[in-house]
N, C-alpha and C. Protein backbone atom coordinates (compact mmCIF):
# COMPACT_ATOMS: atom_id res chain seq x y z
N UNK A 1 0.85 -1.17 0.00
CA UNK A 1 0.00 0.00 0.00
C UNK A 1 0.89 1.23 0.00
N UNK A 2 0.47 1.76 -1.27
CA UNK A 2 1.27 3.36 -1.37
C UNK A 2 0.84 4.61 -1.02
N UNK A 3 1.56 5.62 -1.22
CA UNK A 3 1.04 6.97 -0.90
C UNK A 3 0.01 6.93 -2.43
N UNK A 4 -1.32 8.19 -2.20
CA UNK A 4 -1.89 8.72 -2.97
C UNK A 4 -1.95 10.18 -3.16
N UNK A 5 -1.58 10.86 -4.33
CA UNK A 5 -1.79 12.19 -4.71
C UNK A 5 -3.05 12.38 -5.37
N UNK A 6 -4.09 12.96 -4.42
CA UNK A 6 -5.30 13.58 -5.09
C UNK A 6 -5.46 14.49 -5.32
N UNK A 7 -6.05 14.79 -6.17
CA UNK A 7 -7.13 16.43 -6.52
C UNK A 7 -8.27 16.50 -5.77
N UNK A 8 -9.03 17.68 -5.43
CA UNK A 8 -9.92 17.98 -4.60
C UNK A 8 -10.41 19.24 -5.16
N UNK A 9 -11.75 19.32 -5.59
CA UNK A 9 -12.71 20.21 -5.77
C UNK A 9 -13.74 20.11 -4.96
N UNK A 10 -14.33 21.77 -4.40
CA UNK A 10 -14.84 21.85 -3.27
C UNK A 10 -15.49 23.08 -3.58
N UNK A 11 -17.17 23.87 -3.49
CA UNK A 11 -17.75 24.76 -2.86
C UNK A 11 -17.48 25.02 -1.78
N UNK A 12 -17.13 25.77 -0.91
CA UNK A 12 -17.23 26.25 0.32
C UNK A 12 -15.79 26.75 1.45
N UNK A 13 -15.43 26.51 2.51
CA UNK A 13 -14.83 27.87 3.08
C UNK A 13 -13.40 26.66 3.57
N UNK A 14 -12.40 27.56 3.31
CA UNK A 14 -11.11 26.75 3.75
C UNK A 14 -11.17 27.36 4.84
N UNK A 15 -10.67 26.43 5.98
CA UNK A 15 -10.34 26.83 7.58
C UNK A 15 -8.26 27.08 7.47
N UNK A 16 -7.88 28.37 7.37
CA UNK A 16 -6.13 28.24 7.86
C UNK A 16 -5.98 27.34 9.61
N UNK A 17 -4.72 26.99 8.71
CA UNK A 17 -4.01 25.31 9.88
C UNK A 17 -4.26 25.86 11.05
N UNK A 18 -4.80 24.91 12.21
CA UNK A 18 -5.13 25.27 13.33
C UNK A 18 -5.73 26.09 13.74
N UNK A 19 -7.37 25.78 12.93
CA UNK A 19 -8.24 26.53 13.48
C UNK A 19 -9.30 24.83 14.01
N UNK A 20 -9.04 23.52 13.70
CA UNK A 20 -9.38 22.98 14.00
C UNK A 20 -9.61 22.85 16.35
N UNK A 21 -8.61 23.81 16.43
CA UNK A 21 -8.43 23.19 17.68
C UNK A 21 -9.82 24.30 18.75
N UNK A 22 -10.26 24.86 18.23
CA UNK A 22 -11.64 25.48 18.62
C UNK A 22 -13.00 25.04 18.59
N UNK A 23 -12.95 23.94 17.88
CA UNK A 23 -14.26 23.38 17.48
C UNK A 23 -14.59 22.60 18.68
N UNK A 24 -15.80 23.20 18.97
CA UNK A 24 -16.53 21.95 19.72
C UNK A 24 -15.82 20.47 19.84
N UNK A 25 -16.70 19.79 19.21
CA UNK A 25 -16.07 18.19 18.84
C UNK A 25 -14.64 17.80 19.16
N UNK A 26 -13.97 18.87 19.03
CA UNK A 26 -12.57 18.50 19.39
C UNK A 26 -12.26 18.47 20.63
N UNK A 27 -12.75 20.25 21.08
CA UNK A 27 -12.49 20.16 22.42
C UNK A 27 -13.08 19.39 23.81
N UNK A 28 -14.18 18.63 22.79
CA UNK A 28 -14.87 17.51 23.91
C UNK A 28 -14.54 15.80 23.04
N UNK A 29 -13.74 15.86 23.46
CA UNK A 29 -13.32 14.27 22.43
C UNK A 29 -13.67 13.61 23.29
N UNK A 30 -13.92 13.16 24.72
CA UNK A 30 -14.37 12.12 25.08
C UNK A 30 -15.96 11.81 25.31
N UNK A 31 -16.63 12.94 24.57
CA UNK A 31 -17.92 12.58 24.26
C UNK A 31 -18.10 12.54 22.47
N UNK A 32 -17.59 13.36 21.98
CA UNK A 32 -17.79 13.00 20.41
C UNK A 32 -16.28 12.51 19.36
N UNK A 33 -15.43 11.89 20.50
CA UNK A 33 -14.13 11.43 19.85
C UNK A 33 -13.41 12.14 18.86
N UNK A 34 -13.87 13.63 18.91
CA UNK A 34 -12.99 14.52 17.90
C UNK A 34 -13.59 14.11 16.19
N UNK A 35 -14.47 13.75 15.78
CA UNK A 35 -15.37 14.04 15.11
C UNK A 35 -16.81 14.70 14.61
N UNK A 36 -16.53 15.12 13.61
CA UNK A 36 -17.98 16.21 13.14
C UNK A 36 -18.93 15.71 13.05
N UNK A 37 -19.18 14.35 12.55
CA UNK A 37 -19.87 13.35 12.44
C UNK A 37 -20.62 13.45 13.38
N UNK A 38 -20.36 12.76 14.72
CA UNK A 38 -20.50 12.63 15.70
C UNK A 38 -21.33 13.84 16.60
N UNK A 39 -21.03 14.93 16.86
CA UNK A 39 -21.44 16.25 16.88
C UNK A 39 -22.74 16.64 16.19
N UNK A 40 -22.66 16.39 14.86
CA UNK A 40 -23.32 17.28 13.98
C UNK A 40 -24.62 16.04 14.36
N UNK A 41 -24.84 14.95 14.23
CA UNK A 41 -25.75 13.90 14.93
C UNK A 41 -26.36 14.25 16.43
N UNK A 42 -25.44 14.81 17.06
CA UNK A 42 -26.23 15.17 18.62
C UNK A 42 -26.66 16.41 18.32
N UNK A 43 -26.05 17.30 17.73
CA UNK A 43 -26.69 18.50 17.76
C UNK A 43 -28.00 19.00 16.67
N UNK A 44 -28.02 18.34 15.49
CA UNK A 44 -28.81 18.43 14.88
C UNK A 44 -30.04 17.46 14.64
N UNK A 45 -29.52 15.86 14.98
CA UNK A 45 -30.65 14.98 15.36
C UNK A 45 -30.81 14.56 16.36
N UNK A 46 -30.43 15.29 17.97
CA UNK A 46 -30.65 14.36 19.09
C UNK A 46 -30.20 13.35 19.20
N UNK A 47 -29.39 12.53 18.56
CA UNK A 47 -28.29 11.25 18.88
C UNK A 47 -26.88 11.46 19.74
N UNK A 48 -27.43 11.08 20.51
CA UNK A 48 -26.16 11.08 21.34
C UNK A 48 -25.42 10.18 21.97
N UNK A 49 -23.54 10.36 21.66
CA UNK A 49 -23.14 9.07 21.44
C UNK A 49 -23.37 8.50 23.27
N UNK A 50 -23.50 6.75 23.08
CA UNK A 50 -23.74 6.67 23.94
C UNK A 50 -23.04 6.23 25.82
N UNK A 51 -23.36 6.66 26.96
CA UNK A 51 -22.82 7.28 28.21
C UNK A 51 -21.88 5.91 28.66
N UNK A 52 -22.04 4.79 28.08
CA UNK A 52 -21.10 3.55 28.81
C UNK A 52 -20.08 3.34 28.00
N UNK A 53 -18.94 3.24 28.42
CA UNK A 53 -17.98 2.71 27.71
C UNK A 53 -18.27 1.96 26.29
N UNK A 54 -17.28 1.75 25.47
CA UNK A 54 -17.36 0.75 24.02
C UNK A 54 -16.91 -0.74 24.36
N UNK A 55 -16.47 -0.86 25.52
CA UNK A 55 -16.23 -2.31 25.82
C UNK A 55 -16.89 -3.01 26.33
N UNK A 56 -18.04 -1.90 27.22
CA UNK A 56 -19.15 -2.70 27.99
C UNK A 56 -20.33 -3.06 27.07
N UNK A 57 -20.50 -2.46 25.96
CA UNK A 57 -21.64 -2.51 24.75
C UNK A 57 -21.13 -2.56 23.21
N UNK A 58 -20.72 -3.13 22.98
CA UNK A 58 -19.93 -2.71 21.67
C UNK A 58 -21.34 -2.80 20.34
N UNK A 59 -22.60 -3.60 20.88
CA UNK A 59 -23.95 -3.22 20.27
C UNK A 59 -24.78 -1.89 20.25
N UNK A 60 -24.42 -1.43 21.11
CA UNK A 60 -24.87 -0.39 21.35
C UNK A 60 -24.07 0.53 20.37
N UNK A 61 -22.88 0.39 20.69
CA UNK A 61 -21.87 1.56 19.76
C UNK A 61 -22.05 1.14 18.09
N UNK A 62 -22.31 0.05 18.28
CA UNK A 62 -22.35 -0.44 16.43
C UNK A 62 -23.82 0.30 16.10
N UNK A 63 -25.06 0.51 16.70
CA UNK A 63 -26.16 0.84 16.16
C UNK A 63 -26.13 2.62 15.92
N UNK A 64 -25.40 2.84 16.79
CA UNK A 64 -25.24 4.57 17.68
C UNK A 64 -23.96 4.79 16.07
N UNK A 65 -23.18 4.05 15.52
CA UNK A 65 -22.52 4.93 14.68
C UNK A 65 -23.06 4.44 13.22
N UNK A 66 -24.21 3.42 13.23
CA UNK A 66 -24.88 2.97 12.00
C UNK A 66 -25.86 4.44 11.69
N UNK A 67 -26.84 4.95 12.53
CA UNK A 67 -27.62 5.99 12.56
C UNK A 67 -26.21 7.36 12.48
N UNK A 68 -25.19 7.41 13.15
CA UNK A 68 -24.74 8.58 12.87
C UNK A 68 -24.54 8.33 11.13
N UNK A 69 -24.09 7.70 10.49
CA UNK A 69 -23.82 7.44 9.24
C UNK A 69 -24.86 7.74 8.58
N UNK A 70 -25.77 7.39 8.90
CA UNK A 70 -27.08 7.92 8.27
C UNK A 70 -27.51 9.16 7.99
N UNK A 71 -27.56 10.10 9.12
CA UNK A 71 -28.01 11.45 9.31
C UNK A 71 -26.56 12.34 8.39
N UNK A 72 -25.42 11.88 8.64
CA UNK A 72 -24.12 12.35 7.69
C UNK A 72 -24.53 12.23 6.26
N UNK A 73 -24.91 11.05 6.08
CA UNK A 73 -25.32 11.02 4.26
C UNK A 73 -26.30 12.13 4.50
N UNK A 74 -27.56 12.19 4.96
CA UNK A 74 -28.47 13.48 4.95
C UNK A 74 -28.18 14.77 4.61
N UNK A 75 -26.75 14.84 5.44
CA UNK A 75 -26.26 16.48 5.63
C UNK A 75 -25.83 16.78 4.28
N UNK A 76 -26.69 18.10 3.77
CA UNK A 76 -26.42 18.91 2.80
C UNK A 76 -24.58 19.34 2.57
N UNK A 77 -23.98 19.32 3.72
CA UNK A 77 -22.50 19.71 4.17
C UNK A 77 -21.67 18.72 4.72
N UNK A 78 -20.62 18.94 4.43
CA UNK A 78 -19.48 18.05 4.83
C UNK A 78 -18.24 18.99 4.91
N UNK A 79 -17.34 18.15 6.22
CA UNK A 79 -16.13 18.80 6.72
C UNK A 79 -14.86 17.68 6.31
N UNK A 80 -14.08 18.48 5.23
CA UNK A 80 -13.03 17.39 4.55
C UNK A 80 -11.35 17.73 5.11
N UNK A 81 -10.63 16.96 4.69
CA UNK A 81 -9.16 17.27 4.14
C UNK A 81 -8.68 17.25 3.63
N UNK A 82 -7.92 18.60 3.43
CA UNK A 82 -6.64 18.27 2.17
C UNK A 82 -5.40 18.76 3.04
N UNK A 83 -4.23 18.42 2.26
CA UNK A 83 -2.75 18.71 2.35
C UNK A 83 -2.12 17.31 2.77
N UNK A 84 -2.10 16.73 3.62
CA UNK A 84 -1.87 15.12 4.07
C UNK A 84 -2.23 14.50 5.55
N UNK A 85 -2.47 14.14 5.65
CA UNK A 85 -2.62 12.92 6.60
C UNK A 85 -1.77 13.64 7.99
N UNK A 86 -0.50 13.74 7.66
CA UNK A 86 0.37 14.14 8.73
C UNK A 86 0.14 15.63 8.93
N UNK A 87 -0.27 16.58 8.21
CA UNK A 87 -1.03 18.08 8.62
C UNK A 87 -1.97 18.20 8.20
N UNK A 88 -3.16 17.92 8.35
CA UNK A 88 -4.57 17.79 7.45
C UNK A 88 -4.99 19.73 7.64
N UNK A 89 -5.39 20.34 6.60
CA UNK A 89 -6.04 21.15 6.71
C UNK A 89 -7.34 21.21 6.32
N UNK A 90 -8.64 21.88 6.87
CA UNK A 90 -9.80 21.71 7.01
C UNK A 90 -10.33 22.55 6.11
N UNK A 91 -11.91 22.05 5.82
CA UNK A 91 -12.60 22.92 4.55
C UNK A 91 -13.99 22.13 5.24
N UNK A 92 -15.10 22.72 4.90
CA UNK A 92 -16.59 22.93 5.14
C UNK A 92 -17.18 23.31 3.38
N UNK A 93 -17.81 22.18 3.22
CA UNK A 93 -18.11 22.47 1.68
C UNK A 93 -19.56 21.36 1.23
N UNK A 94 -20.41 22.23 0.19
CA UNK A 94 -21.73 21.34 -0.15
C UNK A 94 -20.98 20.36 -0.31
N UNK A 95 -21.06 19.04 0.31
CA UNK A 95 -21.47 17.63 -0.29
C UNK A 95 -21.59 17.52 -1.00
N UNK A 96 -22.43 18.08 -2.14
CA UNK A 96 -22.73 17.64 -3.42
C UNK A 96 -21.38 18.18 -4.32
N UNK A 97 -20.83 19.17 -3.93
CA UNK A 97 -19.78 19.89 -5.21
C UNK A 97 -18.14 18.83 -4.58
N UNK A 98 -18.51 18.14 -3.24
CA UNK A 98 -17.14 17.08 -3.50
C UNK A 98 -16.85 16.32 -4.26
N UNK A 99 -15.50 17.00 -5.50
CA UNK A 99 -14.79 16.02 -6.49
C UNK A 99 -13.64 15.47 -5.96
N UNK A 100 -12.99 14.38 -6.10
CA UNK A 100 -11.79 13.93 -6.07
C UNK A 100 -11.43 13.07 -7.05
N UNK A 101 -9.83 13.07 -7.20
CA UNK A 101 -9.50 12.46 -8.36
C UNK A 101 -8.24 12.25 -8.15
N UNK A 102 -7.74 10.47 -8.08
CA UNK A 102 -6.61 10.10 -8.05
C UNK A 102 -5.75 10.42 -9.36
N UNK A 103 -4.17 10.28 -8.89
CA UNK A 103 -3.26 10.54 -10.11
C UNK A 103 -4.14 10.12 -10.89
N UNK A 104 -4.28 8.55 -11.47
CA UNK A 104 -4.77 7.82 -12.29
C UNK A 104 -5.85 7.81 -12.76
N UNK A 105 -6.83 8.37 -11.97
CA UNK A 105 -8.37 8.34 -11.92
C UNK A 105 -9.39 9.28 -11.93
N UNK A 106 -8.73 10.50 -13.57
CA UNK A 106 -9.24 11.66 -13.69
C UNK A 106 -11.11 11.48 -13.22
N UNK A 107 -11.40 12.54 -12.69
CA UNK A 107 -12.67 12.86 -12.86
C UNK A 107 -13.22 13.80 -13.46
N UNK A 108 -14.48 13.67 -13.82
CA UNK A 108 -15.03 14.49 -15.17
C UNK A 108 -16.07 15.50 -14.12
N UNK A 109 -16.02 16.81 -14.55
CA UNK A 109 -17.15 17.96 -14.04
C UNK A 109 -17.81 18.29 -15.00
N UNK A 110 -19.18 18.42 -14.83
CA UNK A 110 -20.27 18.86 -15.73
C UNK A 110 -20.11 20.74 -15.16
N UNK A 111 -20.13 21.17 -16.02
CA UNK A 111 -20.15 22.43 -16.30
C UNK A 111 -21.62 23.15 -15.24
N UNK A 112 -22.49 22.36 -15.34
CA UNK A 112 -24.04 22.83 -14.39
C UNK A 112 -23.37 22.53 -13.07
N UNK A 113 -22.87 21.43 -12.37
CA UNK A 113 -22.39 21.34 -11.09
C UNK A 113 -21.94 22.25 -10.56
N UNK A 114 -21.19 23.47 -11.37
CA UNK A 114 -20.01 24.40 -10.52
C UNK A 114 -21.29 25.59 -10.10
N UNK A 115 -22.87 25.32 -10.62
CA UNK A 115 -23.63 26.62 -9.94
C UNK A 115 -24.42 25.96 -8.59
N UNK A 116 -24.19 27.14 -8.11
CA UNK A 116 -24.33 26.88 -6.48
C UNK A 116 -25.70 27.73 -6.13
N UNK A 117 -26.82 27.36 -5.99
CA UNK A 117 -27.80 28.29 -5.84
C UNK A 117 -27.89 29.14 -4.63
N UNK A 118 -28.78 29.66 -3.72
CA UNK A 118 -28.85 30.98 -3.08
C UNK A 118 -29.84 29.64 -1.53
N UNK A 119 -30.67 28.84 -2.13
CA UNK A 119 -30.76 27.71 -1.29
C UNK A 119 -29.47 27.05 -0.51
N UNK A 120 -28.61 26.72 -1.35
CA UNK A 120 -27.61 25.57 -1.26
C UNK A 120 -26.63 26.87 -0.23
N UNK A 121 -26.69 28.40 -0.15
CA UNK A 121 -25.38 28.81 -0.10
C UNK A 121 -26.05 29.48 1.95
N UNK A 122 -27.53 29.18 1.41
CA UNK A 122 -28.22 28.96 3.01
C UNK A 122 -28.09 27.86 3.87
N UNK A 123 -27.91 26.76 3.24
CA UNK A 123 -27.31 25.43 3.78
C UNK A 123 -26.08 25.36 4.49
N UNK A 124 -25.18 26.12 3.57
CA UNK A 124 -23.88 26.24 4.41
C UNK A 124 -23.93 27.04 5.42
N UNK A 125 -24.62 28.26 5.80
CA UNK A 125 -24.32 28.87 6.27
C UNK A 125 -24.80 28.71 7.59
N UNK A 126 -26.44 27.79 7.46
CA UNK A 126 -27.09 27.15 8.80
C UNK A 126 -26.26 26.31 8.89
N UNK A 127 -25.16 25.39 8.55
CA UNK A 127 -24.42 23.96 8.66
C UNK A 127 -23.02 24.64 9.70
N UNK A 128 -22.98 26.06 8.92
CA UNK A 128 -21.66 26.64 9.89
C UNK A 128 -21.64 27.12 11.24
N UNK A 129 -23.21 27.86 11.31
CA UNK A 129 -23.82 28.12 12.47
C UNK A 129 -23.92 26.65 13.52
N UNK A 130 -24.56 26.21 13.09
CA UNK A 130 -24.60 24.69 13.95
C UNK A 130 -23.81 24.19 14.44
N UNK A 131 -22.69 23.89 13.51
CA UNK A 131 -21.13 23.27 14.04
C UNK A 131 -20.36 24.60 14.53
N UNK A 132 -20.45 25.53 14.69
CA UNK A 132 -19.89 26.66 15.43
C UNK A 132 -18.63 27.00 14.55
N UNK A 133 -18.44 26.97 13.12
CA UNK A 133 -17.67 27.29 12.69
C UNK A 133 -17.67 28.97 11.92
N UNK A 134 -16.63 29.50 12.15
CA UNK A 134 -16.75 30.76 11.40
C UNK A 134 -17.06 30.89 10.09
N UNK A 135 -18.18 31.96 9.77
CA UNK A 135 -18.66 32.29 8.62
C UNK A 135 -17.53 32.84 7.69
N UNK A 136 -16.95 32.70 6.53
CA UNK A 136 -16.60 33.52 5.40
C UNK A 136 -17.20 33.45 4.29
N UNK A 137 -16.79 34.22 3.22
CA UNK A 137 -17.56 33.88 1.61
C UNK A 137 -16.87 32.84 0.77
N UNK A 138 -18.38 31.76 1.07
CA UNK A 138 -17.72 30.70 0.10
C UNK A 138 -16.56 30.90 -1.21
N UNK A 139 -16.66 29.86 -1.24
CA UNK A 139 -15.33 30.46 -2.67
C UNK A 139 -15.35 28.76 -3.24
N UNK A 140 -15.00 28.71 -4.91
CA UNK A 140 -14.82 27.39 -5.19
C UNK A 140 -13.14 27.20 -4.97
N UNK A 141 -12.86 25.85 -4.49
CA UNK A 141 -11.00 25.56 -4.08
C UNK A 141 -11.11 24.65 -5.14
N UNK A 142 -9.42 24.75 -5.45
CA UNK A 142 -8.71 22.98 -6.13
C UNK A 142 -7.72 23.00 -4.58
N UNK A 143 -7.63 22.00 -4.33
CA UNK A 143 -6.38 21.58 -3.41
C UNK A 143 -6.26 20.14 -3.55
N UNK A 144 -5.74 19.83 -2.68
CA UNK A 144 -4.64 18.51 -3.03
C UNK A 144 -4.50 17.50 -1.83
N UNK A 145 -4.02 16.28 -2.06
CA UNK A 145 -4.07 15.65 -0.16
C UNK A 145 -3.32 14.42 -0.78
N UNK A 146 -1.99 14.57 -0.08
CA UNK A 146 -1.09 13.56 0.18
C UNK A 146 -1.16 12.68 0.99
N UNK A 147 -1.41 11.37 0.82
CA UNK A 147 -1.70 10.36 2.23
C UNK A 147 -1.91 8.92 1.58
């Protein structure tokens, strides 16, 4: 298993390195393990991960991250990375406008995808509010992620 160099196309707001360490989710990792996922499920659907250990229920934790998976596909928004693995930098972007594309494994953009309606740009902005992340003006990115 090798390294991969991807491409990354994205609607929405790059976070500069180490702004991750303010977020909610992070700063409570032993209730949402430092995921958005996780978070964005308690705070927006009332799921909350659950109060006993993962060793005393490991059924419990399998159903509790089957439903978080669920409500994540739902979300209009998603929180990604690019740069690598070993410094990940953060971005908040429609779900729907995430492209990626290995060296090998160009991907194709339809020309209608890159419009972002006035709905979709309310989505982000209730998605940023929610997860407590700072508002800026979207912008479309290319970036990249070594890992």
């Amino acid at each position: 298993m090798g390294n991969s160099a991807d491409a990354i196309v994205f609607f929405g707001i790059h976070f500069e390195e180490g702004a991750e360490g303010e977020w909610a989710w992070v700063e409570e990792p032993e209730k949402y393990g430092e995921t958005w996922e996780n978070f964005y499920a308690d705070k927006v659907h009332k799921i909350s991960p659950p109060e006993v250990p993962w060793e005393e229920d490991e059924e419990l934790y399998s159903s509790y991250w089957d439903e978080v998976r669920r409500v994540e596909r739902l979300s209009p928004c998603v929180i990604g990375t690019h740069s690598s693995g070993e410094c990940p930098m953060y971005y908040v972007a429609l779900a729907r406008t995430v492209e990626s594309a290995s060296w090998d494994e160009p991907a194709e953009l339809g020309l209608s995808s890159l419009e972002v309606s006035d709905s979709e740009l309310q989505q982000l902005k209730e998605f940023c509010e929610v997860m407590g992340l700072q508002w800026a003006e979207p912008k479309w990115y290319l970036a990249s992620y070594w890992g």
